[in-house]
C-alpha atoms as a PDB file:
ATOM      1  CA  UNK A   1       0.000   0.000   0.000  1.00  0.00           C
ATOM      2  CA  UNK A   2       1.850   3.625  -0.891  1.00  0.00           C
ATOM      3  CA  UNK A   3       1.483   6.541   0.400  1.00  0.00           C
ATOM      4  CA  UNK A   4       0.063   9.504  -1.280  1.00  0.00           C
ATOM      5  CA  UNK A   5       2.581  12.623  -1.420  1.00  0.00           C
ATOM      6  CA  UNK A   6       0.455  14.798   0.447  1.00  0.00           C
ATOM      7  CA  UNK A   7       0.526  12.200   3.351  1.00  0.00           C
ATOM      8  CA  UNK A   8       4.360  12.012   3.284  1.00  0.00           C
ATOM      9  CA  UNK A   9       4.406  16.123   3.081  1.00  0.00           C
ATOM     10  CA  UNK A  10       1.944  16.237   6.226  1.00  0.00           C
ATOM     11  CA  UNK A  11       3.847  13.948   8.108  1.00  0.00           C
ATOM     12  CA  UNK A  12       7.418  15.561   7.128  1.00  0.00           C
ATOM     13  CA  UNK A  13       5.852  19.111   8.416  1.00  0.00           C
ATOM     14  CA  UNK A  14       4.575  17.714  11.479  1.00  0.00           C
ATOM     15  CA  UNK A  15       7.234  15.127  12.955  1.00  0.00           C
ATOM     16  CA  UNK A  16      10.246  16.284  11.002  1.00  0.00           C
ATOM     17  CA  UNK A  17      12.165  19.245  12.610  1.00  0.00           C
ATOM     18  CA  UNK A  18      12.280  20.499   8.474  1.00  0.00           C
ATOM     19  CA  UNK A  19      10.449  20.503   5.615  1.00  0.00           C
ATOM     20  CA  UNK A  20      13.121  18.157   4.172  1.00  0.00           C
ATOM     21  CA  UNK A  21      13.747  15.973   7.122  1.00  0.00           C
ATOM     22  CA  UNK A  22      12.571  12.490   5.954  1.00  0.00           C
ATOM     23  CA  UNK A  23      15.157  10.552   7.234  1.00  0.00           C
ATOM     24  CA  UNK A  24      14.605  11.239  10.991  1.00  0.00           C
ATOM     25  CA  UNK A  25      12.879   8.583  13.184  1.00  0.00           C
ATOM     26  CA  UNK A  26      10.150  10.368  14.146  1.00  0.00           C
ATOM     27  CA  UNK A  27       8.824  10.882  10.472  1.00  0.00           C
ATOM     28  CA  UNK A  28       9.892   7.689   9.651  1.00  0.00           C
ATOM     29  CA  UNK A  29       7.615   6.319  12.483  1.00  0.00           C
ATOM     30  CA  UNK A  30       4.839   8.405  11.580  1.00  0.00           C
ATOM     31  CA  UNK A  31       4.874   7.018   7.515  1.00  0.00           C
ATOM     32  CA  UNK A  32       5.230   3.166   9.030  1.00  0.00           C
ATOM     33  CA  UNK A  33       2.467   4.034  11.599  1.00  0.00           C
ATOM     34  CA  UNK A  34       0.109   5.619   8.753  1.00  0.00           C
ATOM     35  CA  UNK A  35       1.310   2.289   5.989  1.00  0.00           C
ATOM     36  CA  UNK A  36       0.662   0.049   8.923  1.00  0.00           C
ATOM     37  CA  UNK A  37      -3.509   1.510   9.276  1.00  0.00           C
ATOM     38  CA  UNK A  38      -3.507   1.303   5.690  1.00  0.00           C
ATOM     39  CA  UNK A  39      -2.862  -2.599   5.582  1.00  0.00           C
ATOM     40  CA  UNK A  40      -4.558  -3.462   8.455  1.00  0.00           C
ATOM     41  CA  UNK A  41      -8.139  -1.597   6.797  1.00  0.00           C
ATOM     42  CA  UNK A  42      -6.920  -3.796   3.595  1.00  0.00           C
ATOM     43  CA  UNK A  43      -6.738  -7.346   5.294  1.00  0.00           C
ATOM     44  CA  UNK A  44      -9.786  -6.655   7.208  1.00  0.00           C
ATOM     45  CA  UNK A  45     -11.687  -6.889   3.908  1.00  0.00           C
ATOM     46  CA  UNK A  46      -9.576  -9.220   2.253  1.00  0.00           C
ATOM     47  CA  UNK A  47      -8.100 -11.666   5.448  1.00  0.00           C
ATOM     48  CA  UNK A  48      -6.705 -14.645   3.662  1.00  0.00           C
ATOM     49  CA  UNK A  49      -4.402 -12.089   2.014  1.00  0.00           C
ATOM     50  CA  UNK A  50      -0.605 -14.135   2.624  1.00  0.00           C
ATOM     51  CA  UNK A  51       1.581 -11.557   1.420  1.00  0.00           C
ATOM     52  CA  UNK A  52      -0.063  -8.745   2.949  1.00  0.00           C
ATOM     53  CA  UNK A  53      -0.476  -9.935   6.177  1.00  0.00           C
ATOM     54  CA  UNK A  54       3.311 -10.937   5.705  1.00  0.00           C
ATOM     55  CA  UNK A  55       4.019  -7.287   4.985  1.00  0.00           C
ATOM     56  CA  UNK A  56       2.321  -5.992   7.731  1.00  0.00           C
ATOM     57  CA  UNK A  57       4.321  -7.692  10.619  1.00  0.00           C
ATOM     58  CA  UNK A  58       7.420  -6.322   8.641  1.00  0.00           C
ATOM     59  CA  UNK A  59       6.312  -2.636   8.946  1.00  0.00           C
ATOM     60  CA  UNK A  60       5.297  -3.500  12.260  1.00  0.00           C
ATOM     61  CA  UNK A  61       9.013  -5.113  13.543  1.00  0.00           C
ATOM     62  CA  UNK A  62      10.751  -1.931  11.628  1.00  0.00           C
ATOM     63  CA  UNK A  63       8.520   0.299  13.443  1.00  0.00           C
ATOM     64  CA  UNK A  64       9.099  -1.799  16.728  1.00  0.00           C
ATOM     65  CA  UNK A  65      13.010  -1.090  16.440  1.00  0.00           C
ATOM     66  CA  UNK A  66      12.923   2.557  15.556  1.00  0.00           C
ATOM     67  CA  UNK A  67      10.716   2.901  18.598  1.00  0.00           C
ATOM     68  CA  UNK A  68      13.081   1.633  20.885  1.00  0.00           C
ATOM     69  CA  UNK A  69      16.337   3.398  19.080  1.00  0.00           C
ATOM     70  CA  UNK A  70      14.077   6.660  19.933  1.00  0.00           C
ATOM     71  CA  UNK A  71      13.382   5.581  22.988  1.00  0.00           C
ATOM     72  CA  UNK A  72      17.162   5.013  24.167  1.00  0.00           C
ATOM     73  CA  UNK A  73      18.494   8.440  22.459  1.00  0.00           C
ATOM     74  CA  UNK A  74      15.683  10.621  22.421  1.00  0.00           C
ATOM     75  CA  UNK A  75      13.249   9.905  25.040  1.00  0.00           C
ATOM     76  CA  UNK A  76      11.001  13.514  25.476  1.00  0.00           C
ATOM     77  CA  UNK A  77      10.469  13.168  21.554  1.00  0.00           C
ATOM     78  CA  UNK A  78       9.346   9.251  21.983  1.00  0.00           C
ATOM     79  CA  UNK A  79       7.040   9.959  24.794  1.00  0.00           C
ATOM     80  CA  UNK A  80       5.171  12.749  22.863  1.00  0.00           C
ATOM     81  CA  UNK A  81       5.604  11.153  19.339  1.00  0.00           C
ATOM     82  CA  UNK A  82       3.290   8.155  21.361  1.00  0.00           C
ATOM     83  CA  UNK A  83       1.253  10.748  22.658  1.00  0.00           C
ATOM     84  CA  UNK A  84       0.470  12.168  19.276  1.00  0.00           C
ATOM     85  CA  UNK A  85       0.346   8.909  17.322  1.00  0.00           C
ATOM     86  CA  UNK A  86      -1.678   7.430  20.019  1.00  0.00           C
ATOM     87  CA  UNK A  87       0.637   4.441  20.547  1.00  0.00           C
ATOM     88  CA  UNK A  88       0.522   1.848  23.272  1.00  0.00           C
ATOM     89  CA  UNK A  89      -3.134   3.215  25.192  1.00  0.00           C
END
């Protein structure tokens, strides 16, 4: 499932500390996070989807690890990047 550009733009201005910063956890988060509701809207409809459902526990491991790299070297920006993603209630 991609991303429309506008997404990726709105999620740059909001998480990234520029508008060019896509490379920085928090975005990167933030584009897994909005991939990840994407998938899991498409294998509610379509559940026997293999390769999907494979691809979702991928996005969901890399998002897993940047979380805890944030975590350990940035932790104010983790605890409201959870706040505003509304991450582990």
């Amino acid at each position: 499932m991609a991303i429309k550009k506008e997404d990726v733009n709105v999620a740059v201005q909001k998480f990234g500390k520029n508008a060019l910063d896509t490379g920085s956890a928090s975005v990167q988060i933030a584009l897994l996070s909005k991939r990840i509701e994407a998938l899991t809207a498409h294998l509610k409809k379509n559940g026997e989807d293999a390769p999907a459902r494979r691809s979702l526990m991928t996005l969901v491991g890399k998002r897993h690890s940047l979380l805890g790299y944030l975590a350990r070297t940035d932790r104010e920006q983790y605890l409201k990047l959870l706040e505003q993603l509304g991450l582990r209630r």
